[in-house]
C-alpha atoms as a PDB file:
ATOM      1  CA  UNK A   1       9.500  39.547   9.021  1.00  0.00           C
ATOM      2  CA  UNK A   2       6.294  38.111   6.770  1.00  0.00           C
ATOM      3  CA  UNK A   3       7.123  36.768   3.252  1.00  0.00           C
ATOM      4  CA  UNK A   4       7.076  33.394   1.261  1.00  0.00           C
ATOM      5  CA  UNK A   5       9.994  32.059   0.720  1.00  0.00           C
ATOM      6  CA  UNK A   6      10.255  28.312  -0.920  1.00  0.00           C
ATOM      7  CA  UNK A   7      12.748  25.167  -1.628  1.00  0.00           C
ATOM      8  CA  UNK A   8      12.485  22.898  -4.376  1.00  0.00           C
ATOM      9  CA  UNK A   9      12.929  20.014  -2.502  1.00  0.00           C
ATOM     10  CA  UNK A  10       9.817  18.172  -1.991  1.00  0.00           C
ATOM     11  CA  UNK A  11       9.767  17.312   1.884  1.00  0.00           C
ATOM     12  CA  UNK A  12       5.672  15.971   2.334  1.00  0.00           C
ATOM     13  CA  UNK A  13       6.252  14.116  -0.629  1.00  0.00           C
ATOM     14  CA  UNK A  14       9.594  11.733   1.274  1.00  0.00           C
ATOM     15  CA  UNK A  15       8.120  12.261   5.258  1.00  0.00           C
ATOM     16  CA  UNK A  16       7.681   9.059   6.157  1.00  0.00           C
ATOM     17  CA  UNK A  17       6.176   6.679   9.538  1.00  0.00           C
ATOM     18  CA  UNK A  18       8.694   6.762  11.380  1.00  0.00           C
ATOM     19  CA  UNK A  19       9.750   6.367  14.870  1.00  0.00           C
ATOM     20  CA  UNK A  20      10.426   9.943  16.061  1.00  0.00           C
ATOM     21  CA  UNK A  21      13.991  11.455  14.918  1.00  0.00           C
ATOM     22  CA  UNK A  22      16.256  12.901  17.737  1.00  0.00           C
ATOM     23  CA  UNK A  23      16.556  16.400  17.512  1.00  0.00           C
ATOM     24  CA  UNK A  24      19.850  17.584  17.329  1.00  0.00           C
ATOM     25  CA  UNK A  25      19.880  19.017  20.802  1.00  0.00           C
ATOM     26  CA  UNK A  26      19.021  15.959  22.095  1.00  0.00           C
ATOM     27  CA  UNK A  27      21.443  14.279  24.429  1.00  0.00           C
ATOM     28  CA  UNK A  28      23.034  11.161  22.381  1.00  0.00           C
ATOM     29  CA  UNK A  29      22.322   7.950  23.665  1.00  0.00           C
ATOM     30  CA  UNK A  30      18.626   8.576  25.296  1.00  0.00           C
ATOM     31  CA  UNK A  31      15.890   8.117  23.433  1.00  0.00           C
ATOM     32  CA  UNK A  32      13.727  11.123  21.913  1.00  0.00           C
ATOM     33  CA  UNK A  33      10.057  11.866  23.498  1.00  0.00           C
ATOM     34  CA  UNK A  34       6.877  10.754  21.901  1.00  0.00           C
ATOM     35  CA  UNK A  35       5.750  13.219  19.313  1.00  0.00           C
ATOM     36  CA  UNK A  36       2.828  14.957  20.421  1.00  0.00           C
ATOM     37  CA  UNK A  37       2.615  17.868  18.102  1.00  0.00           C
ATOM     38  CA  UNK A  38      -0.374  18.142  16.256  1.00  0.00           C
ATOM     39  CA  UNK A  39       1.745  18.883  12.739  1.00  0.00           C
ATOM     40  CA  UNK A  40       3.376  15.371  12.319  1.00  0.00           C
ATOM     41  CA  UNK A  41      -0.445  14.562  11.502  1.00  0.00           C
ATOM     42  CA  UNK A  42      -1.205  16.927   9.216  1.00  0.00           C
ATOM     43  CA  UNK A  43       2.402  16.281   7.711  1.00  0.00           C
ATOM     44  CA  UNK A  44       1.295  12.206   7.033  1.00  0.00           C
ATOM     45  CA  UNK A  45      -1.959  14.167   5.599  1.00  0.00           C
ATOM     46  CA  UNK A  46      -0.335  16.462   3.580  1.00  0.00           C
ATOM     47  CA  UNK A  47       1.742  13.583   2.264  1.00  0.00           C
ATOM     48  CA  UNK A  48      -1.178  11.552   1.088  1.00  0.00           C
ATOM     49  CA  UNK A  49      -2.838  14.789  -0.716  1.00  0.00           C
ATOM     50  CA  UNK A  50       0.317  15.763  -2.363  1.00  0.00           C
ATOM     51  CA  UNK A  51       0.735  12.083  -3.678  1.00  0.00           C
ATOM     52  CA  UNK A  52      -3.128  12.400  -5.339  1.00  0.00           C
ATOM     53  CA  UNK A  53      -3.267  16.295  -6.099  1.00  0.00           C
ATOM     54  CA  UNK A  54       0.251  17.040  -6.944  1.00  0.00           C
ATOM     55  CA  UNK A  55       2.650  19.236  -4.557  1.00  0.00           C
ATOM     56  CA  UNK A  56       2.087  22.119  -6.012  1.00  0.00           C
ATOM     57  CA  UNK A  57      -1.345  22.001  -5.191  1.00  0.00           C
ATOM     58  CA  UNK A  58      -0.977  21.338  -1.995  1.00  0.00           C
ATOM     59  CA  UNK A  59       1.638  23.297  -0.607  1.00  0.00           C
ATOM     60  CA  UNK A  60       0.463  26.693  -3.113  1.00  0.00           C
ATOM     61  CA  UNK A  61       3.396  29.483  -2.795  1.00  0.00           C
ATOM     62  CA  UNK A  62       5.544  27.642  -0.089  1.00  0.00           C
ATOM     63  CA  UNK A  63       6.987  27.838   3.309  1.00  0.00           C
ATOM     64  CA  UNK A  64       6.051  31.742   4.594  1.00  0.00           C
ATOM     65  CA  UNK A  65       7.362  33.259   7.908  1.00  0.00           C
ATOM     66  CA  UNK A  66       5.550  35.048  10.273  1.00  0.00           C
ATOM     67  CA  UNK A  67       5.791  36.155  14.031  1.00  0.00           C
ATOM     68  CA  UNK A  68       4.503  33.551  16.730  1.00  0.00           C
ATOM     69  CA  UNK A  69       0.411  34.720  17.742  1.00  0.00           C
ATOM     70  CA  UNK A  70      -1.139  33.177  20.315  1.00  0.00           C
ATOM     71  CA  UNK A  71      -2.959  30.428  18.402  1.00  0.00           C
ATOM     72  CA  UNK A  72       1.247  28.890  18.139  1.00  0.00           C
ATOM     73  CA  UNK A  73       1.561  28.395  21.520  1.00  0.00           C
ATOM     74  CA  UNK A  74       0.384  24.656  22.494  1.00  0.00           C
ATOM     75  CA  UNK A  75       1.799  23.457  19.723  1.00  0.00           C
ATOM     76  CA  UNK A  76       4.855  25.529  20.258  1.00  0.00           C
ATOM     77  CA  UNK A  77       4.827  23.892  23.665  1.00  0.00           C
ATOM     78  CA  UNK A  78       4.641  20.719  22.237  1.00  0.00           C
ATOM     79  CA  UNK A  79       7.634  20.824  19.499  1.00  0.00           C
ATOM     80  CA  UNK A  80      10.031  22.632  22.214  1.00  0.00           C
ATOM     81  CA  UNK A  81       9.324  19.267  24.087  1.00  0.00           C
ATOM     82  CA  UNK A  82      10.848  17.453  21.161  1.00  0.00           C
ATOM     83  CA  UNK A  83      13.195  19.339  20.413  1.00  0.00           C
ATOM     84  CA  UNK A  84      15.046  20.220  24.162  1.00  0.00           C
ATOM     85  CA  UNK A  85      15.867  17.846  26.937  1.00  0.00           C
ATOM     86  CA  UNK A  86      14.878  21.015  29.407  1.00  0.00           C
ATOM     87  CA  UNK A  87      11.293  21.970  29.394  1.00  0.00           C
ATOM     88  CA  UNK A  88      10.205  25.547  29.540  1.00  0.00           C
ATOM     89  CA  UNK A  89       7.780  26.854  32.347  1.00  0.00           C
ATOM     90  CA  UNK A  90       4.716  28.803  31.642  1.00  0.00           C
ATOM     91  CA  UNK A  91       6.167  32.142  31.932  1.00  0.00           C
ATOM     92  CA  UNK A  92       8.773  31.947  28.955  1.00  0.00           C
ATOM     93  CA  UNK A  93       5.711  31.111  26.846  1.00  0.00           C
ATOM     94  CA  UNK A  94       3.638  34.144  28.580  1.00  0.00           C
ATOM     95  CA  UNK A  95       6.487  36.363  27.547  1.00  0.00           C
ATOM     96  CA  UNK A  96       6.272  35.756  24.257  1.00  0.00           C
ATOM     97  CA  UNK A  97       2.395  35.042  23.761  1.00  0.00           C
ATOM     98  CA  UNK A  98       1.147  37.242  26.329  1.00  0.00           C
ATOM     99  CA  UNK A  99       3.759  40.725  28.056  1.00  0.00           C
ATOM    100  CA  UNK A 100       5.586  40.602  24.513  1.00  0.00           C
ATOM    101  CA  UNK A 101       8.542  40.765  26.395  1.00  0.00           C
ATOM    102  CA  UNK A 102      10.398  38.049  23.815  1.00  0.00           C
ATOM    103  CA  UNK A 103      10.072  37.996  20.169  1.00  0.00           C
ATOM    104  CA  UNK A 104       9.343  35.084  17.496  1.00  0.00           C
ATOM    105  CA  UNK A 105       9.046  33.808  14.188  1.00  0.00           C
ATOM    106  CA  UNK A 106       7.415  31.069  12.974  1.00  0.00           C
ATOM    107  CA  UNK A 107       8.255  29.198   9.685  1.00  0.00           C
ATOM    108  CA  UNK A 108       4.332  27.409   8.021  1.00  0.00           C
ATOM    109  CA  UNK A 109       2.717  26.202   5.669  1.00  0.00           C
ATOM    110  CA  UNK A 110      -0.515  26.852   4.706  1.00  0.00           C
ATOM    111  CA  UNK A 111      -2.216  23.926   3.177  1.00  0.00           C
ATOM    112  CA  UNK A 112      -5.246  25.409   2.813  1.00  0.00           C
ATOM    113  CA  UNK A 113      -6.680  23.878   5.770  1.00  0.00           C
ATOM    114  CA  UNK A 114      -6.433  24.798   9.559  1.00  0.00           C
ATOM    115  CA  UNK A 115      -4.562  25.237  11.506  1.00  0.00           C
ATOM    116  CA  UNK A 116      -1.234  26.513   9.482  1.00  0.00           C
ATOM    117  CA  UNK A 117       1.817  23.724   9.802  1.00  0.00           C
ATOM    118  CA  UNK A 118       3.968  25.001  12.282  1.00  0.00           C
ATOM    119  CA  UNK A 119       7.296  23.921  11.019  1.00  0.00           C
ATOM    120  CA  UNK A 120      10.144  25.721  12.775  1.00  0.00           C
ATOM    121  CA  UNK A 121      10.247  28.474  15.048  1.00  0.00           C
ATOM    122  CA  UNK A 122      12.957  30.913  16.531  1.00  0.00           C
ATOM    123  CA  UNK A 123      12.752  32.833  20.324  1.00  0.00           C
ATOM    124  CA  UNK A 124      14.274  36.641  20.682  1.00  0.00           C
ATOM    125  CA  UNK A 125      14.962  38.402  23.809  1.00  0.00           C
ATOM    126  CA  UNK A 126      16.084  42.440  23.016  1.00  0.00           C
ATOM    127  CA  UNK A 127      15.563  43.394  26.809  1.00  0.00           C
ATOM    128  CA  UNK A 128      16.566  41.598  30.015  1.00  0.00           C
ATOM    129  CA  UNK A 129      15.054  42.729  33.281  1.00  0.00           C
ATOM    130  CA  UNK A 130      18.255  41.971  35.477  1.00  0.00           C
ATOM    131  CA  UNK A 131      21.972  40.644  33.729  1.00  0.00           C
ATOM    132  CA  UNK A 132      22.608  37.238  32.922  1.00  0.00           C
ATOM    133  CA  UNK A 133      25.674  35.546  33.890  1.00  0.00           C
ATOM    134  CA  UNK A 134      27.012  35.271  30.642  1.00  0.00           C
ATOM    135  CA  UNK A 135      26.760  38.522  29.516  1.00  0.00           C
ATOM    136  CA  UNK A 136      30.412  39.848  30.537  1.00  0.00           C
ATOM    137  CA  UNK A 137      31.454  37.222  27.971  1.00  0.00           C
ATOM    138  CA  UNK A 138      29.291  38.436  24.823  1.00  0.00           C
ATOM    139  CA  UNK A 139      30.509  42.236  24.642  1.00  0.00           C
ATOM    140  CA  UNK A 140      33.820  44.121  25.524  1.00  0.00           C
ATOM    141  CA  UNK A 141      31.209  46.539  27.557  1.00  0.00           C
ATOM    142  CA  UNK A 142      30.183  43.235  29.557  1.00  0.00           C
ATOM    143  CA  UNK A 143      26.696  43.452  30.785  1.00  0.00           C
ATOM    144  CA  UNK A 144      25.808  46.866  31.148  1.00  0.00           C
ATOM    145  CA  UNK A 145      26.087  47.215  27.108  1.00  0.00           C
ATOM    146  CA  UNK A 146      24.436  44.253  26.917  1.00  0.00           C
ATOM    147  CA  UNK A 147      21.518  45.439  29.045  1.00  0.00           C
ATOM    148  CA  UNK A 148      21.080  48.810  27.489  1.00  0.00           C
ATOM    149  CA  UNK A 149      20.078  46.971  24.064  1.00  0.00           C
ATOM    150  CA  UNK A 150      23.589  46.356  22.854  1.00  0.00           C
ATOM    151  CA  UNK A 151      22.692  42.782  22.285  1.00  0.00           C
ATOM    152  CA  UNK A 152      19.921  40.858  22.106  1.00  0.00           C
ATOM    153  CA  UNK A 153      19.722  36.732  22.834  1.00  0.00           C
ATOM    154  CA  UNK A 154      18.422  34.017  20.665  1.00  0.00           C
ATOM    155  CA  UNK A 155      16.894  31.398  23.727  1.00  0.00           C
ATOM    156  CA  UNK A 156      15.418  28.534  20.787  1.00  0.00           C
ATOM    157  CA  UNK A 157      15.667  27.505  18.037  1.00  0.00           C
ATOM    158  CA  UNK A 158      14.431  24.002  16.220  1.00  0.00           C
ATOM    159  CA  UNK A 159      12.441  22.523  12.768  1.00  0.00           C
ATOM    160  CA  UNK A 160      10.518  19.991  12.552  1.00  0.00           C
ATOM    161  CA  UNK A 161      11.857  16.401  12.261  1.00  0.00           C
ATOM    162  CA  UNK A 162      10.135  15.977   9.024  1.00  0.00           C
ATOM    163  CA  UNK A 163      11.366  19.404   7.780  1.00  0.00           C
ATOM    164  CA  UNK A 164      14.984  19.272   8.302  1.00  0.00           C
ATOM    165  CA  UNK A 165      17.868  19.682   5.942  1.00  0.00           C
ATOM    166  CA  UNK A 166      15.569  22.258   3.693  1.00  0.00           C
ATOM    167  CA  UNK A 167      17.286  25.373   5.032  1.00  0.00           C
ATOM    168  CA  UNK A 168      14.342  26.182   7.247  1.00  0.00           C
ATOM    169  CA  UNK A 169      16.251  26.803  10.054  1.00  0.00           C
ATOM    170  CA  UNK A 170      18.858  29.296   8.211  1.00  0.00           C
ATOM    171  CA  UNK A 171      16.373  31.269   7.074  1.00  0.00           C
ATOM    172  CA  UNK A 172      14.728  31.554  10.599  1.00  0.00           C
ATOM    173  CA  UNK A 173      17.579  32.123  12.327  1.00  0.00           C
ATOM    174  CA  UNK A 174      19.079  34.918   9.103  1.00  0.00           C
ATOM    175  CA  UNK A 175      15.319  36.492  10.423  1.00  0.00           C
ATOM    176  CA  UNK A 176      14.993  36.788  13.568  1.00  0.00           C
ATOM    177  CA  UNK A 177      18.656  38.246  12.950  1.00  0.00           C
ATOM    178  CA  UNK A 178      17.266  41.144  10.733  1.00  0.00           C
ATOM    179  CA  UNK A 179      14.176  41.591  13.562  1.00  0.00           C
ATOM    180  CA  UNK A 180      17.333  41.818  16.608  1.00  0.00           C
ATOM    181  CA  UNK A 181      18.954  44.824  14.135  1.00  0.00           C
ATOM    182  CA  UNK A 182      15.363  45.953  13.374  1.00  0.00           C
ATOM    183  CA  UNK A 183      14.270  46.343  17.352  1.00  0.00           C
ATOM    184  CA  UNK A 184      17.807  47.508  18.666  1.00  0.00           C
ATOM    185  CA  UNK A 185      19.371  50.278  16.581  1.00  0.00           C
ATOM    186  CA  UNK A 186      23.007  50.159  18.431  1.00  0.00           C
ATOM    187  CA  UNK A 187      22.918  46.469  17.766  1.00  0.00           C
ATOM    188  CA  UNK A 188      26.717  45.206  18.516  1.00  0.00           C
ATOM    189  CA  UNK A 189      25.982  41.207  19.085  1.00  0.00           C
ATOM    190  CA  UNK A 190      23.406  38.938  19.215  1.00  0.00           C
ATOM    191  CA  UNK A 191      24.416  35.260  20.555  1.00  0.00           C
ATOM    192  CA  UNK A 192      23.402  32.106  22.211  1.00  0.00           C
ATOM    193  CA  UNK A 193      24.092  29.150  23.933  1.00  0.00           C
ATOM    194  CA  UNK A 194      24.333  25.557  22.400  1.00  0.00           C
ATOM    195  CA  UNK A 195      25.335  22.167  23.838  1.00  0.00           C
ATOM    196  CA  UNK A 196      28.746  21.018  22.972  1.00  0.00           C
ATOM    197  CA  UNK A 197      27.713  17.761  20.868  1.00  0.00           C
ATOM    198  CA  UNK A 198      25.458  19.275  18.601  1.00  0.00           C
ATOM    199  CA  UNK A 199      27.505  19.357  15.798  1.00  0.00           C
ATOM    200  CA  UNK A 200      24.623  20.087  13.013  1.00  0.00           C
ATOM    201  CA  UNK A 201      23.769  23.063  15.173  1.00  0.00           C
ATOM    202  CA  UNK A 202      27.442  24.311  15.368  1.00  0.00           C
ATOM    203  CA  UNK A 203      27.662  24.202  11.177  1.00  0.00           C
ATOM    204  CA  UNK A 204      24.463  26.332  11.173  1.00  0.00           C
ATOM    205  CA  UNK A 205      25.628  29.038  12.971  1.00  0.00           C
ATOM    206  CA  UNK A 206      29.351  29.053  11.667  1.00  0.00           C
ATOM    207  CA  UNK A 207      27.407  29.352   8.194  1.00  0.00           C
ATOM    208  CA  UNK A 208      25.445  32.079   9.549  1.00  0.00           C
ATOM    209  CA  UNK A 209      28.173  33.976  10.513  1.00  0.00           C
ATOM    210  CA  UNK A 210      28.041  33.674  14.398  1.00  0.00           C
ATOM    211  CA  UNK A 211      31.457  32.631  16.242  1.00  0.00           C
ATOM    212  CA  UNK A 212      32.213  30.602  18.935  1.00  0.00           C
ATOM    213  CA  UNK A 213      33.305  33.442  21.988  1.00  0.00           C
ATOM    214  CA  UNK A 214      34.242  30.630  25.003  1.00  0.00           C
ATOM    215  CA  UNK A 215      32.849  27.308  26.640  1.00  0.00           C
ATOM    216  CA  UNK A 216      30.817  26.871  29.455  1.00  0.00           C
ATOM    217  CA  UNK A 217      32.097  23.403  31.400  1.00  0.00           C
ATOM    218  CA  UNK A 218      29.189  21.687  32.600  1.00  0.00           C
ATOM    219  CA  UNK A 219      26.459  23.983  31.692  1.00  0.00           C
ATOM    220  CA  UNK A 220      23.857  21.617  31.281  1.00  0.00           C
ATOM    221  CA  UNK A 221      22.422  19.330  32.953  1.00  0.00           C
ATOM    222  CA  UNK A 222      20.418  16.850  30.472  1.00  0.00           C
ATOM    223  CA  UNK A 223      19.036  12.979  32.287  1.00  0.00           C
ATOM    224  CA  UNK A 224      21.672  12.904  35.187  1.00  0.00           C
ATOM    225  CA  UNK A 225      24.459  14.200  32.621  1.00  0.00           C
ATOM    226  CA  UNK A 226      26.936  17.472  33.172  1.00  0.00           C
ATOM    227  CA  UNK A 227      27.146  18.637  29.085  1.00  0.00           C
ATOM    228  CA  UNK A 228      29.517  21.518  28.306  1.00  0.00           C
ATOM    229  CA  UNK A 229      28.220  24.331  26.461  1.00  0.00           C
ATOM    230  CA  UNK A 230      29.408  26.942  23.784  1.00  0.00           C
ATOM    231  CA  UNK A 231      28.552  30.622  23.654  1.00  0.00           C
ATOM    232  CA  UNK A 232      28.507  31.478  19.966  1.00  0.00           C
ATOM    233  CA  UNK A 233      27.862  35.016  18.843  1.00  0.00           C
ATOM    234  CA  UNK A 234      27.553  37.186  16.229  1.00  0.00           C
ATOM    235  CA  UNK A 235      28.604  40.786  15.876  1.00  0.00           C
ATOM    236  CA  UNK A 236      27.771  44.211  13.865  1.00  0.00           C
ATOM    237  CA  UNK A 237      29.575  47.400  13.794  1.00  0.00           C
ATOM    238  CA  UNK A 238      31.680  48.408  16.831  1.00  0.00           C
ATOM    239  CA  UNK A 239      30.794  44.722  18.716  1.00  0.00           C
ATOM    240  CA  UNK A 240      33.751  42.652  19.456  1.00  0.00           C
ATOM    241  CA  UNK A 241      34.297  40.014  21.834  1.00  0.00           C
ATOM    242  CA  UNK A 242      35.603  40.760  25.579  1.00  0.00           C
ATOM    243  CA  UNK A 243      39.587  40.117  26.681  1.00  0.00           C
ATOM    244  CA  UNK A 244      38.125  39.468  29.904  1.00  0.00           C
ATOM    245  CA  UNK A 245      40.963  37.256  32.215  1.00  0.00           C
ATOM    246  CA  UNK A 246      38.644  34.310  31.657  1.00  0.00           C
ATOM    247  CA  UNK A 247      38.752  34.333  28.042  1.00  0.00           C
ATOM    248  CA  UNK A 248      42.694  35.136  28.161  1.00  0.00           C
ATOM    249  CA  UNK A 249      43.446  32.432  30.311  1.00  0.00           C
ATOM    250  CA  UNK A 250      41.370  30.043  27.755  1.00  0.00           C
ATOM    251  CA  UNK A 251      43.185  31.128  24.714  1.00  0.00           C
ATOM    252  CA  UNK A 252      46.601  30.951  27.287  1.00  0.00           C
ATOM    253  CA  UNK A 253      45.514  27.247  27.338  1.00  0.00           C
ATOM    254  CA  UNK A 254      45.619  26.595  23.658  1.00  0.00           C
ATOM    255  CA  UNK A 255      48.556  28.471  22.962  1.00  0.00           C
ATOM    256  CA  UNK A 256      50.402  26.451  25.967  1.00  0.00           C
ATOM    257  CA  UNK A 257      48.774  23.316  24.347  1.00  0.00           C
ATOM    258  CA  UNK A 258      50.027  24.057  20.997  1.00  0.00           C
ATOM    259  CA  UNK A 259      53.419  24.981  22.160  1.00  0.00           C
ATOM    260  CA  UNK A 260      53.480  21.761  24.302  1.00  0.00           C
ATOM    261  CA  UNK A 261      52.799  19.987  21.117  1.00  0.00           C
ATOM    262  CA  UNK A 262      55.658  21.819  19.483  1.00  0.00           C
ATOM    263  CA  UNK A 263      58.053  21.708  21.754  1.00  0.00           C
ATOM    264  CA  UNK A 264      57.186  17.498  22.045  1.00  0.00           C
ATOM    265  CA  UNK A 265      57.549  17.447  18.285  1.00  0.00           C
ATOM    266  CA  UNK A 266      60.753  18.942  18.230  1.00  0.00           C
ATOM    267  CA  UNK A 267      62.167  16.645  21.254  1.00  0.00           C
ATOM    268  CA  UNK A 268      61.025  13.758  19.526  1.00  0.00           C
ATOM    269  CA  UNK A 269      62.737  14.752  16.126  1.00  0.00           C
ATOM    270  CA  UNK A 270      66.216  15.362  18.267  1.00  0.00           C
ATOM    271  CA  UNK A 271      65.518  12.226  19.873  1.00  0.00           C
ATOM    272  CA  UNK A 272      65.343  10.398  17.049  1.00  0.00           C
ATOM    273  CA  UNK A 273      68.593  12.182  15.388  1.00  0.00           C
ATOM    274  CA  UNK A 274      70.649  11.433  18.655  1.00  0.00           C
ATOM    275  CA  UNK A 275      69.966   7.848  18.163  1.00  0.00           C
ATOM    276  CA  UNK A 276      70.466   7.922  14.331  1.00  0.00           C
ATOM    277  CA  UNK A 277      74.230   9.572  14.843  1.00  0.00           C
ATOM    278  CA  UNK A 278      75.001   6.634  17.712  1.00  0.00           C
ATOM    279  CA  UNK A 279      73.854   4.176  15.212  1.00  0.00           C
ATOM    280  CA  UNK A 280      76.301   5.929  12.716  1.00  0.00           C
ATOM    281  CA  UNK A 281      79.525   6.083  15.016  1.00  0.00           C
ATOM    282  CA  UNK A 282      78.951   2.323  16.331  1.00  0.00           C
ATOM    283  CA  UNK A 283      79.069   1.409  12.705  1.00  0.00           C
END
């Protein structure tokens, strides 16, 4: 999953000092952390070369992608503080820096100094030690295709503030993708969970070709706030979506509100001829 990839648009050269940016994940209406990764100073550094040298001196062949090593992980620590209103405990970071038990990519630059810029990164699970309670909504075999490597589960994803909007995060998540098909052979689905106002999120995985499968009520809980979430998934092969009761009676719901609409509609429209005809015979 190594390679250079690169976008003509000139991000060091526009970053500018400013108060840190929300994160799209970020519940709307509190305010965003304090920035304490180490990158947005070597971004403000970057900037200040690229504005004397040139950009292409600075940034060489690009934005290249490579997994997470252990060197990533305070700062790694750091951005997912930004970027989440839920902090992760040690042990999700020893699984993936340490047992290996979750996968990741990393999206840097290297400016020629240390340490690389981390820029964006992306988390993989492929194997689950017990189900998860979400899993009998992913597949039609429910959890246990899901736990015999059926489907793997994308826990983060987030750029950098100063990064956004350069299709970092597409090509991340279009990765880590490949790596899921690359590490499970029977691949059927690989999904995720994302909170329900996070609408630049939502447009990055519809373009990416996941689907949104149901909707959690209340599955967050964000600064004293119940937030909904969606399930959004994305399927190979055989993989299809479960017609578990749950997700029938859902669907029930919108056909029963679209046929309430209807049937409103068409009372309203007789309504409104009843009344026209009376009008007609009075006259």
């Amino acid at each position: 999953s190594s390679g250079v990839w690169w976008h003509p648009s000139p991000w060091p050269m526009t970053a500018s000092e400013h108060a840190p940016v929300a994160s799209p994940s970020w519940p709307p209406g509190v305010a965003p952390p304090a920035r304490s990764a180490l990158v947005h100073g070597l971004v403000r550094k970057l900037r200040d070369r690229a504005e004397a040298e040139g950009l292409a001196a600075v940034l060489g062949s690009g934005v290249s992608f490579r997994a997470l090593q252990a060197s990533d992980r305070s700062e790694l620590e750091a951005l997912h503080e930004e970027w989440f209103p839920v902090r992760y405990g040690s042990q999700f970071y020893d699984e993936i820096f340490e047992s290996g038990t979750m996968l990741g990519l990393a999206a840097v630059v290297d400016s020629g100094e240390a340490p690389e810029l981390l820029l964006g990164a992306v988390t993989l699970r492929t194997s689950f030690a017990e189900p998860r309670m979400d899993m009998n909504s992913v597949l039609a075999g429910g959890r246990r295709s899901c736990m015999e490597g059926a489907a793997a589960y994308i826990p983060t994803l987030g750029v950098l503030d100063e990064a956004r909007g350069q299709g970092i995060g597409a090509e991340l998540l279009q990765r880590i993708v490949l790596l899921a098909q690359e590490k499970l052979p029977g691949l059927e689905a690989v999904w995720l969970h994302m909170v329900s106002y996070n609408e630049t999120g939502l447009r990055l995985y519809l373009r990416s070709g996941f689907s949104p499968v149901r909707e959690f009520p209340h599955f967050y809980n964000f600064h004293g706030s119940m937030w909904d979430s969606i399930l959004l998934a994305r399927y190979f092969g055989a993989g299809r979506p479960p017609a578990t009761p749950i997700l029938a009676l859902q669907k029930a719901k919108e056909m029963l509100s679209a046929q309430a609409i209807s049937f409103l509609a068409a009372a309203c429209g007789l309504l409104a001829e009843c009344c026209c005809r009376k009008r007609l015979s009075a006259d």
